[in-house]
PDB file of N, CA and C in Angstrom:
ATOM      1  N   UNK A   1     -35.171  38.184 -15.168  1.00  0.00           N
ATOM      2  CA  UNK A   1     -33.767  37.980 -14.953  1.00  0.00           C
ATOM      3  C   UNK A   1     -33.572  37.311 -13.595  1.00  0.00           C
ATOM      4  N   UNK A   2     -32.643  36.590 -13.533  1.00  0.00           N
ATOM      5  CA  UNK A   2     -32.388  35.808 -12.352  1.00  0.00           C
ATOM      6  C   UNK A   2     -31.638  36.495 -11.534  1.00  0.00           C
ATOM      7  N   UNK A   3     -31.807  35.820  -9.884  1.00  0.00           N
ATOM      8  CA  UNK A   3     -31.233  36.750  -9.192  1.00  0.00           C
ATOM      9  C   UNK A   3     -29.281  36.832  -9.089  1.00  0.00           C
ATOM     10  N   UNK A   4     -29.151  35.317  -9.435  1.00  0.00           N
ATOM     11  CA  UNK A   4     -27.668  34.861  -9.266  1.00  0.00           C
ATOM     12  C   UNK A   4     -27.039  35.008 -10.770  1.00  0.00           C
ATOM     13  N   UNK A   5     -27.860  35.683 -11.629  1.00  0.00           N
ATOM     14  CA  UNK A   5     -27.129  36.363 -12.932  1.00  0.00           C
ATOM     15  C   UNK A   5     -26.296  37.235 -12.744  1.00  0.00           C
ATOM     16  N   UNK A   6     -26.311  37.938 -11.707  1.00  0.00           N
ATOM     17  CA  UNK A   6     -25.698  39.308 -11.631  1.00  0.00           C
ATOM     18  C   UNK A   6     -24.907  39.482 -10.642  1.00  0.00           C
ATOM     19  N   UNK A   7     -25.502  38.215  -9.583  1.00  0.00           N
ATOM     20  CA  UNK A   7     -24.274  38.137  -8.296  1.00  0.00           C
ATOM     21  C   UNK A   7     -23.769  36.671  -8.072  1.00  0.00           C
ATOM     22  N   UNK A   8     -22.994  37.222  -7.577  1.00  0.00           N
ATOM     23  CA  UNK A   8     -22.298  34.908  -7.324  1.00  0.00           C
ATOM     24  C   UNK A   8     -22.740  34.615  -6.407  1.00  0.00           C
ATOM     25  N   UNK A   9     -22.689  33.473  -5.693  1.00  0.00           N
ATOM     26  CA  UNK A   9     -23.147  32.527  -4.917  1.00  0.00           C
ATOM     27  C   UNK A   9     -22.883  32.998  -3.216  1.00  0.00           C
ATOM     28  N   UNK A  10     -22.160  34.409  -2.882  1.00  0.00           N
ATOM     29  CA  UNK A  10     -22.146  34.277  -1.702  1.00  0.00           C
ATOM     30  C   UNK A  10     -23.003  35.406  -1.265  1.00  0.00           C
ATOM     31  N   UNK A  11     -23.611  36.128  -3.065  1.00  0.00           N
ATOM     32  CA  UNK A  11     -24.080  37.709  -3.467  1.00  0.00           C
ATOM     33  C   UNK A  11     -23.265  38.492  -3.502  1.00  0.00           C
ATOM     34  N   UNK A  12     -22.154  38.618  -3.340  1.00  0.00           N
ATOM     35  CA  UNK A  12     -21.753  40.058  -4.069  1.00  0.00           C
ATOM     36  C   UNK A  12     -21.550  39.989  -5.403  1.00  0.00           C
ATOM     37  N   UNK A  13     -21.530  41.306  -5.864  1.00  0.00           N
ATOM     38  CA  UNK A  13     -20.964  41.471  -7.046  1.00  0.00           C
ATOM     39  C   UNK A  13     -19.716  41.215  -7.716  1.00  0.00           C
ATOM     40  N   UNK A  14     -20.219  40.211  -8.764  1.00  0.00           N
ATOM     41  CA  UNK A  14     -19.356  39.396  -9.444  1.00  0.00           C
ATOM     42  C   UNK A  14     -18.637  40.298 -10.491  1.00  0.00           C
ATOM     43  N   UNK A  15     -18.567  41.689 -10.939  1.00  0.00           N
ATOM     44  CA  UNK A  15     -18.067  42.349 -11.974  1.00  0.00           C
ATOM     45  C   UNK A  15     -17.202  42.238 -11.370  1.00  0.00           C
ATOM     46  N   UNK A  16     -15.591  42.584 -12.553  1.00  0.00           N
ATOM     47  CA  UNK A  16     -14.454  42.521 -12.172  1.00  0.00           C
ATOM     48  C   UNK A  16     -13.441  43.547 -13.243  1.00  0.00           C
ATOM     49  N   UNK A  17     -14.346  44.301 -13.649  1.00  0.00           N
ATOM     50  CA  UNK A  17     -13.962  45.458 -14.537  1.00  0.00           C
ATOM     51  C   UNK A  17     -13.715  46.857 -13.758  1.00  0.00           C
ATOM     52  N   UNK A  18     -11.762  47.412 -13.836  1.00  0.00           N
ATOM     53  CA  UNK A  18     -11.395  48.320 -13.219  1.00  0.00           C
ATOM     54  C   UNK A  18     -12.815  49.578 -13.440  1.00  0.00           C
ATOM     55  N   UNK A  19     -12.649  49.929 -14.611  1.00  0.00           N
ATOM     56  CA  UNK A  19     -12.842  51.331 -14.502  1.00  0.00           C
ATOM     57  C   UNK A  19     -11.861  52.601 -14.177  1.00  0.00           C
ATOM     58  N   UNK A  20     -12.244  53.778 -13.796  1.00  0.00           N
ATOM     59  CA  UNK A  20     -11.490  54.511 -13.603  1.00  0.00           C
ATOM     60  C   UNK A  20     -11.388  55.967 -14.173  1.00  0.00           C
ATOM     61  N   UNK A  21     -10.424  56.342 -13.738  1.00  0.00           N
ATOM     62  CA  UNK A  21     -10.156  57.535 -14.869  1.00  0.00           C
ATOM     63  C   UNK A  21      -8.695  57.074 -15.232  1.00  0.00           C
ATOM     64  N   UNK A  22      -7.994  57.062 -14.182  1.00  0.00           N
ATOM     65  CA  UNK A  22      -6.408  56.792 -14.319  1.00  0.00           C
ATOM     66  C   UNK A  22      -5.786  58.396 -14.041  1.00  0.00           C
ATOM     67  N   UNK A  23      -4.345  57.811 -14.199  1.00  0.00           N
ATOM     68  CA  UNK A  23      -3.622  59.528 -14.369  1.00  0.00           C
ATOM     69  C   UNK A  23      -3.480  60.084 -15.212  1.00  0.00           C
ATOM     70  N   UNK A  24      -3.602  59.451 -16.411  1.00  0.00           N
ATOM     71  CA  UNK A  24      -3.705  60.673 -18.050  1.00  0.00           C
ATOM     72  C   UNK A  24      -4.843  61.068 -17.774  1.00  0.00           C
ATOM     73  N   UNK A  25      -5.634  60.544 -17.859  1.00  0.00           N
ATOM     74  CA  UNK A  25      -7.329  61.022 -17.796  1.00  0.00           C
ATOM     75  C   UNK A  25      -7.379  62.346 -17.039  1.00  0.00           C
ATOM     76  N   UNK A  26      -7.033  61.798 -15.790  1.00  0.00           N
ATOM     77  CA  UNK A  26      -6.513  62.999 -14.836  1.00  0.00           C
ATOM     78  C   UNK A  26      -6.091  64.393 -15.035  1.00  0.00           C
ATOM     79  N   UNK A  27      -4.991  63.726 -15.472  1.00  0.00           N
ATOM     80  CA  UNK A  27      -3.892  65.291 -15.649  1.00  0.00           C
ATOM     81  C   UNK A  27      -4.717  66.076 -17.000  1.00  0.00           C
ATOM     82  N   UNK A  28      -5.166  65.176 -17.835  1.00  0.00           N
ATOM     83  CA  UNK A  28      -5.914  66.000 -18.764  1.00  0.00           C
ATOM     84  C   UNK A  28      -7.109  66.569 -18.750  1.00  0.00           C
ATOM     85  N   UNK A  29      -7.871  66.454 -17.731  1.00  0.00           N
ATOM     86  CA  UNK A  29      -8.838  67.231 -17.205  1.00  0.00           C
ATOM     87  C   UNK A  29      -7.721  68.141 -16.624  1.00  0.00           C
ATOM     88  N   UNK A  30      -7.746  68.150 -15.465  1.00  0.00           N
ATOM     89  CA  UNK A  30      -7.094  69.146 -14.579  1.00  0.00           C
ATOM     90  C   UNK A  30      -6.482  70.255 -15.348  1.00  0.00           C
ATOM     91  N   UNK A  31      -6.009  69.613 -17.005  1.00  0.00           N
ATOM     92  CA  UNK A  31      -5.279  70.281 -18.029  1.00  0.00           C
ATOM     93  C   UNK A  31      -6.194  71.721 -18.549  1.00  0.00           C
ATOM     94  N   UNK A  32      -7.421  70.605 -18.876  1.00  0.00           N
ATOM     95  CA  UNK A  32      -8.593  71.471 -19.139  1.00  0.00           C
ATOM     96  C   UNK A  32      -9.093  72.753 -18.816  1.00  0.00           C
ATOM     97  N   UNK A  33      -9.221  72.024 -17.176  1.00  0.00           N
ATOM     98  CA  UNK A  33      -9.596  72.747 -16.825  1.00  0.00           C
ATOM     99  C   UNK A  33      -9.165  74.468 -16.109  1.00  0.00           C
ATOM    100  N   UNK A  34      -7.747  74.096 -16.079  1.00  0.00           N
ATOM    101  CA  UNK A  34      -6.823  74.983 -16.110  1.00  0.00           C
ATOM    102  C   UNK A  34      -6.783  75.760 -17.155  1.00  0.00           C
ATOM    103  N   UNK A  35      -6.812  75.118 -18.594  1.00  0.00           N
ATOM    104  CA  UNK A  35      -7.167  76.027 -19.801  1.00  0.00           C
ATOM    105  C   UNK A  35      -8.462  76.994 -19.886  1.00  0.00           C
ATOM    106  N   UNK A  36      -9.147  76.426 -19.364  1.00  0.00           N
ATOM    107  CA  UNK A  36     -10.526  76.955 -19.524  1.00  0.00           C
ATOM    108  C   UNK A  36     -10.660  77.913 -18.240  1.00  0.00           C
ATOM    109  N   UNK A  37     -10.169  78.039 -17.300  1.00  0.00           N
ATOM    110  CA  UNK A  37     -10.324  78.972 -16.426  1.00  0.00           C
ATOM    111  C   UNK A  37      -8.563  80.169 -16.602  1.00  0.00           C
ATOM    112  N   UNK A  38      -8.399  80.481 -17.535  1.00  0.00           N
ATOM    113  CA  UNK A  38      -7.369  81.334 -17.895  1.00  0.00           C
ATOM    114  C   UNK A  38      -5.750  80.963 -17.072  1.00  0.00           C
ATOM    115  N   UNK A  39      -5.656  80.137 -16.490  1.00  0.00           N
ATOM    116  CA  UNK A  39      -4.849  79.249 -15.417  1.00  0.00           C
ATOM    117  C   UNK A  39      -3.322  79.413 -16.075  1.00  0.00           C
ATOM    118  N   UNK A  40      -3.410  78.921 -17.318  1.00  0.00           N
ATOM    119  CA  UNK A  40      -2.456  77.965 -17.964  1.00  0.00           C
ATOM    120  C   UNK A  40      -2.800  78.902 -19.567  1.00  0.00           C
ATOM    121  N   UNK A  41      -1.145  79.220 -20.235  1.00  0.00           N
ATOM    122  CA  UNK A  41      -1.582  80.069 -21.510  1.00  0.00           C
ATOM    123  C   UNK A  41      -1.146  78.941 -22.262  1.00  0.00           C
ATOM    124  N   UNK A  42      -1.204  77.882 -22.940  1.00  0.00           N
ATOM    125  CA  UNK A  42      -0.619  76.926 -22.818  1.00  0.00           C
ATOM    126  C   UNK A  42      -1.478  76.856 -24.626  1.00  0.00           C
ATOM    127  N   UNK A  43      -0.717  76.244 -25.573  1.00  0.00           N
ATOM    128  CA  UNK A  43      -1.360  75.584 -26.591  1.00  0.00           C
ATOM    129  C   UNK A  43      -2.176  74.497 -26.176  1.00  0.00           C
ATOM    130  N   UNK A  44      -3.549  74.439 -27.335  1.00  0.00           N
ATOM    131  CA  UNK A  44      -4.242  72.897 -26.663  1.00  0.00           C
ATOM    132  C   UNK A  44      -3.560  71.491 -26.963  1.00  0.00           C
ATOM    133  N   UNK A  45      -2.558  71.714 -28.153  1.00  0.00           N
ATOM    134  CA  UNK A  45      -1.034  70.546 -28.224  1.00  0.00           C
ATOM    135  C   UNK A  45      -1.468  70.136 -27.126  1.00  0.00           C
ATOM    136  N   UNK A  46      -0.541  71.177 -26.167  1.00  0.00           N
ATOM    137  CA  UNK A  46       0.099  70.429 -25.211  1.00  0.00           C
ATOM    138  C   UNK A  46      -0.668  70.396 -23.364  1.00  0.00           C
ATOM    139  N   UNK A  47      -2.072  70.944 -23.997  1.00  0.00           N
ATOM    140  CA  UNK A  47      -3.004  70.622 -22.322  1.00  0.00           C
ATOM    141  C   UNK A  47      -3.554  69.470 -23.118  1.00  0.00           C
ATOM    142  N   UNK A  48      -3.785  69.109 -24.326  1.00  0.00           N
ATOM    143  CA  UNK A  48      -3.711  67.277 -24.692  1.00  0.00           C
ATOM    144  C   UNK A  48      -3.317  66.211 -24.522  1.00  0.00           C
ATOM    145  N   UNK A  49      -1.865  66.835 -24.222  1.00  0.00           N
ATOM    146  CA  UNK A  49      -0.898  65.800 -24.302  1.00  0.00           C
ATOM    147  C   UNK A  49      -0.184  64.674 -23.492  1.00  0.00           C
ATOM    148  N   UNK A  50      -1.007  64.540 -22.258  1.00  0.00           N
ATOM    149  CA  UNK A  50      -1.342  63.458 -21.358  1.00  0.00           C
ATOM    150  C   UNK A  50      -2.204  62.663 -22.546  1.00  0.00           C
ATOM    151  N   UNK A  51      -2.897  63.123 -22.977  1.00  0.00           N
ATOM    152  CA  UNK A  51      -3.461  61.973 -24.417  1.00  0.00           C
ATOM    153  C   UNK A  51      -2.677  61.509 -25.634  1.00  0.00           C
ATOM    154  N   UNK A  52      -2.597  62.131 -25.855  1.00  0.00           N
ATOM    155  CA  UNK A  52      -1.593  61.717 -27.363  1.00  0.00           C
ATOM    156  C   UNK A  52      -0.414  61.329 -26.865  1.00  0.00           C
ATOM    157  N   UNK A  53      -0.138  61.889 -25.924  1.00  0.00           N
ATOM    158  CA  UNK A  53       1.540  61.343 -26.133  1.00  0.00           C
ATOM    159  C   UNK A  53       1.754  59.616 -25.512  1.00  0.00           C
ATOM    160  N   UNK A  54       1.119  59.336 -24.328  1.00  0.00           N
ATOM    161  CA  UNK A  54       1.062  57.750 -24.546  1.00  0.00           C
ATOM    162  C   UNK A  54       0.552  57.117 -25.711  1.00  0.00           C
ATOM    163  N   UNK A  55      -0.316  57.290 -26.368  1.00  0.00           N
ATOM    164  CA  UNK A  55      -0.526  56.699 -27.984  1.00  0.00           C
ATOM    165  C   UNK A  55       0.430  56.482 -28.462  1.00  0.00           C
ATOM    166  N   UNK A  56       1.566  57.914 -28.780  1.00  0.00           N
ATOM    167  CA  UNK A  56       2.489  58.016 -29.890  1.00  0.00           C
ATOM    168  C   UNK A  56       3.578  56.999 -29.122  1.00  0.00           C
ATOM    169  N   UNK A  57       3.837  56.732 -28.049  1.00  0.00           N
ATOM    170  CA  UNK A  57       4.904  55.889 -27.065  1.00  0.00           C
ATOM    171  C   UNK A  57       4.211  54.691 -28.076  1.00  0.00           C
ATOM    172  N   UNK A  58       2.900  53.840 -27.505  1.00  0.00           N
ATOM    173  CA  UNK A  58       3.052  52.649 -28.139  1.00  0.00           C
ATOM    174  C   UNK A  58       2.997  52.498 -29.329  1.00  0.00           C
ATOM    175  N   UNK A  59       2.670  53.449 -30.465  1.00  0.00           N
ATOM    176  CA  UNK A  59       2.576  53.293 -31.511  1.00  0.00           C
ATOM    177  C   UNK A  59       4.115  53.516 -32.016  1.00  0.00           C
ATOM    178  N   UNK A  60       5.726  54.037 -31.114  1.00  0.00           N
ATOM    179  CA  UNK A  60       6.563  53.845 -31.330  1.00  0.00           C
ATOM    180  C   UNK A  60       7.294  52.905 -31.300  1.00  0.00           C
ATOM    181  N   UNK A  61       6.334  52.112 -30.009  1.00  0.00           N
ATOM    182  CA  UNK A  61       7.077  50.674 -29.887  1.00  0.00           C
ATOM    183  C   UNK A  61       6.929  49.667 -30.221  1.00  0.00           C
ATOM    184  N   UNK A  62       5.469  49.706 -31.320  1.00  0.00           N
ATOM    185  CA  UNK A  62       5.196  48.899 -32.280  1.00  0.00           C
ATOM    186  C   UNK A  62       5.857  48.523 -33.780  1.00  0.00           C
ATOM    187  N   UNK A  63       6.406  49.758 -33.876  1.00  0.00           N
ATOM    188  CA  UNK A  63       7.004  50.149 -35.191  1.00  0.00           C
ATOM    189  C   UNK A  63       8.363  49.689 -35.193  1.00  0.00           C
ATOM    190  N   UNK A  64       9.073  49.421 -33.717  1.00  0.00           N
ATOM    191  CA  UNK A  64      10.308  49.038 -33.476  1.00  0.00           C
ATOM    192  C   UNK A  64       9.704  47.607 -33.249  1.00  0.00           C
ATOM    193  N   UNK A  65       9.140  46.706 -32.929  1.00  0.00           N
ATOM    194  CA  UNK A  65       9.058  45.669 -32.957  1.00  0.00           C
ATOM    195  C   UNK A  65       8.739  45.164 -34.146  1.00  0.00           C
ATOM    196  N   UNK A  66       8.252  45.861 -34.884  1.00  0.00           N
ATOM    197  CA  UNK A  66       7.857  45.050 -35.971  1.00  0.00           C
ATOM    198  C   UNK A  66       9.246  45.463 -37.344  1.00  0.00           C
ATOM    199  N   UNK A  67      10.271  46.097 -37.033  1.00  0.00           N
ATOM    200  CA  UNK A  67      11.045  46.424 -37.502  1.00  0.00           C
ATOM    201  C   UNK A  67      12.114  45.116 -37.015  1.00  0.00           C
ATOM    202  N   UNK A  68      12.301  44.878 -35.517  1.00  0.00           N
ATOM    203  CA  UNK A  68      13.254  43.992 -35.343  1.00  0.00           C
ATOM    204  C   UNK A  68      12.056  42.708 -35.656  1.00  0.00           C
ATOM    205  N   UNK A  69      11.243  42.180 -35.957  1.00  0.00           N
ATOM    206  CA  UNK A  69      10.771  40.700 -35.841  1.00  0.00           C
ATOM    207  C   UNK A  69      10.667  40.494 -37.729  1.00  0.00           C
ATOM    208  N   UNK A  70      11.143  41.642 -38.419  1.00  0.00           N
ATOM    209  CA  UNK A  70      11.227  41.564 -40.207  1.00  0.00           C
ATOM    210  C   UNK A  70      12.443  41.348 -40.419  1.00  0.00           C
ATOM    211  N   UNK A  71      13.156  41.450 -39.740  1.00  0.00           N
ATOM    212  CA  UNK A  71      14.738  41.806 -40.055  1.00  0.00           C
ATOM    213  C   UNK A  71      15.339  40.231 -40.533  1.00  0.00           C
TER     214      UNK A  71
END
């Protein structure tokens, strides 16, 4: 493998991919882990629901767009 495959021309690293956890990621650990240490009496619904519930947002606002672009 070459050396300037992996870095650009001045050498650093040329990746440009965030990564992350973010803040759902976040809050849903923290969710977790609050569940799992007796913290929080909480259904797992809703120590999930930093997950699902942005899904169900765009999958609401898909359903409205594609409702107004049929019309």
């Amino acid at each position: 493998m070459n050396y300037y495959s992996k870095r650009g021309s001045t050498g650093e690293n040329s990746s440009t991919g965030t990564g992350g956890l973010g803040f759902c990621g976040a809050l849903t650990i923290a969710f977790i882990i609050l569940k799992l240490l007796n913290k929080i009496s909480w259904s797992w619904v809703w120590v999930l629901a930093p997950t699902w519930i942005p899904l169900l947002c765009v999958f609401i606002v898909l359903i409205v767009i594609l409702f107004i672009c049929n019309r």
